[in-house]
Protein backbone atom coordinates (compact mmCIF):
# COMPACT_ATOMS: atom_id res chain seq x y z
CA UNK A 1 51.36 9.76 27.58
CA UNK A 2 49.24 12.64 28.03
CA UNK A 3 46.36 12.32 30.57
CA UNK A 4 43.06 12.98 28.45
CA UNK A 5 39.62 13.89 29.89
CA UNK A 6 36.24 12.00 30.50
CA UNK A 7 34.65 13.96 27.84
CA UNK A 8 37.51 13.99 24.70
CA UNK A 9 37.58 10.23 25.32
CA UNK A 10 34.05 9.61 25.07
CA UNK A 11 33.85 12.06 21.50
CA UNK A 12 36.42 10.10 20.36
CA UNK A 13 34.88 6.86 20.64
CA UNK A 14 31.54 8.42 19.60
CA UNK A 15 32.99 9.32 16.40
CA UNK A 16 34.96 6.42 16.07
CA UNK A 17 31.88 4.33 16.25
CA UNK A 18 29.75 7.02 13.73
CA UNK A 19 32.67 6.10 10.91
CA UNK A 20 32.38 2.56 11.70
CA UNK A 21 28.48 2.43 10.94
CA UNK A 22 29.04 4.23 8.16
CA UNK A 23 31.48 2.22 6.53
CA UNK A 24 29.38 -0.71 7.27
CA UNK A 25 26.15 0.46 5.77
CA UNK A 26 28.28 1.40 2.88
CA UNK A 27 29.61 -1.98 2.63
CA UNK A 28 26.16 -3.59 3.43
CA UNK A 29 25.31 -1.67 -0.10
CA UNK A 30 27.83 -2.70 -2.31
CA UNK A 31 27.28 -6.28 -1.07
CA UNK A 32 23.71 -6.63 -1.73
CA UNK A 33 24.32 -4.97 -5.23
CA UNK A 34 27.15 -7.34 -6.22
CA UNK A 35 25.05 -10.97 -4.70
CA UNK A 36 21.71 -9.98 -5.10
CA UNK A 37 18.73 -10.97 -3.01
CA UNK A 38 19.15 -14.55 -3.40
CA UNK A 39 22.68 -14.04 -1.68
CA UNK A 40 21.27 -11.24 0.68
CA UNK A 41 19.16 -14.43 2.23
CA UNK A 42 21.29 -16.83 2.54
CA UNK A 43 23.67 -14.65 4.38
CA UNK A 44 20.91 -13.75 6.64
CA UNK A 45 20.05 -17.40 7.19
CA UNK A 46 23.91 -18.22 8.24
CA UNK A 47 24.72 -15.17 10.41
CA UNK A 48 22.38 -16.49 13.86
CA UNK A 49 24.16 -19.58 12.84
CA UNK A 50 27.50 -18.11 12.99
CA UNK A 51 26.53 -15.58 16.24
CA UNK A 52 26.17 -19.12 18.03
CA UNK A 53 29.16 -20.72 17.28
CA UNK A 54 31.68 -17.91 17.64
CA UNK A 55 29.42 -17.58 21.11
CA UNK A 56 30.06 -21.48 21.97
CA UNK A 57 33.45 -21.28 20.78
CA UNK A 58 34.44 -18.21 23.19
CA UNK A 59 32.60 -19.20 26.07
CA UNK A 60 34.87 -20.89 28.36
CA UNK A 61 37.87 -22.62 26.52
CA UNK A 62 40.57 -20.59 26.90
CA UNK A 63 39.44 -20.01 30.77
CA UNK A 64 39.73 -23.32 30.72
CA UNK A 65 42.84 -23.74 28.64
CA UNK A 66 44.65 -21.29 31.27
CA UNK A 67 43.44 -23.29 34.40
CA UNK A 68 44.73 -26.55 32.91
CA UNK A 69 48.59 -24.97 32.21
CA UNK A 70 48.46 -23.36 35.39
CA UNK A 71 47.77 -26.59 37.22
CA UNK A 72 50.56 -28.34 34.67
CA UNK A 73 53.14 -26.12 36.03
CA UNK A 74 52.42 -25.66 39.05
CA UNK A 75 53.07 -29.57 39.25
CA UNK A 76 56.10 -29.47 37.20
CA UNK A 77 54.59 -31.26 34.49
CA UNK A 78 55.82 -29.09 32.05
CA UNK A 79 55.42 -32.24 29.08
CA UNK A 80 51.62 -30.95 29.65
CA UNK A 81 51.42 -27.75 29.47
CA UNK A 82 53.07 -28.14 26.20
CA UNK A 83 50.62 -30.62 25.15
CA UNK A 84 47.73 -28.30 26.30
């Protein structure tokens, strides 16, 4: 692997990041042409919706998850940490 410097990894990600904006405004186009406003607001009206459970959902379970097999095998109780 060859070593790469500060500055050619940050332009890559910079331009990496330019594409992906692009492609999403693109896509943010075609989408509102194809539902229409009607389905331009209800998408709006689910997304906090969906921002809070993916945020509830990642908070802490597989931390938690992890802990609870660790303990498992560290006791031997290996009929656990196949049931967690």
């Amino acid at each position: 692997m060859t070593k790469q410097s500060l500055f050619k990894g940050t332009m890559i990600l910079t331009v990496a990041a330019f594409i992906t904006k692009i492609l999403g405004f693109a896509n943010g186009i075609v989408l509102a042409n194809v539902i229409g406003p009607e389905g331009v607001g209800l998408i709006m009206m689910a997304m906090p919706v969906t921002g809070l459970l993916i945020t509830l959902t990642t908070l802490g379970l597989p931390i938690a998850i992890s802990k609870l097999v660790a303990e498992a095998e560290i006791k031997g109780n290996y009929r656990r940490v196949k049931k967690s």
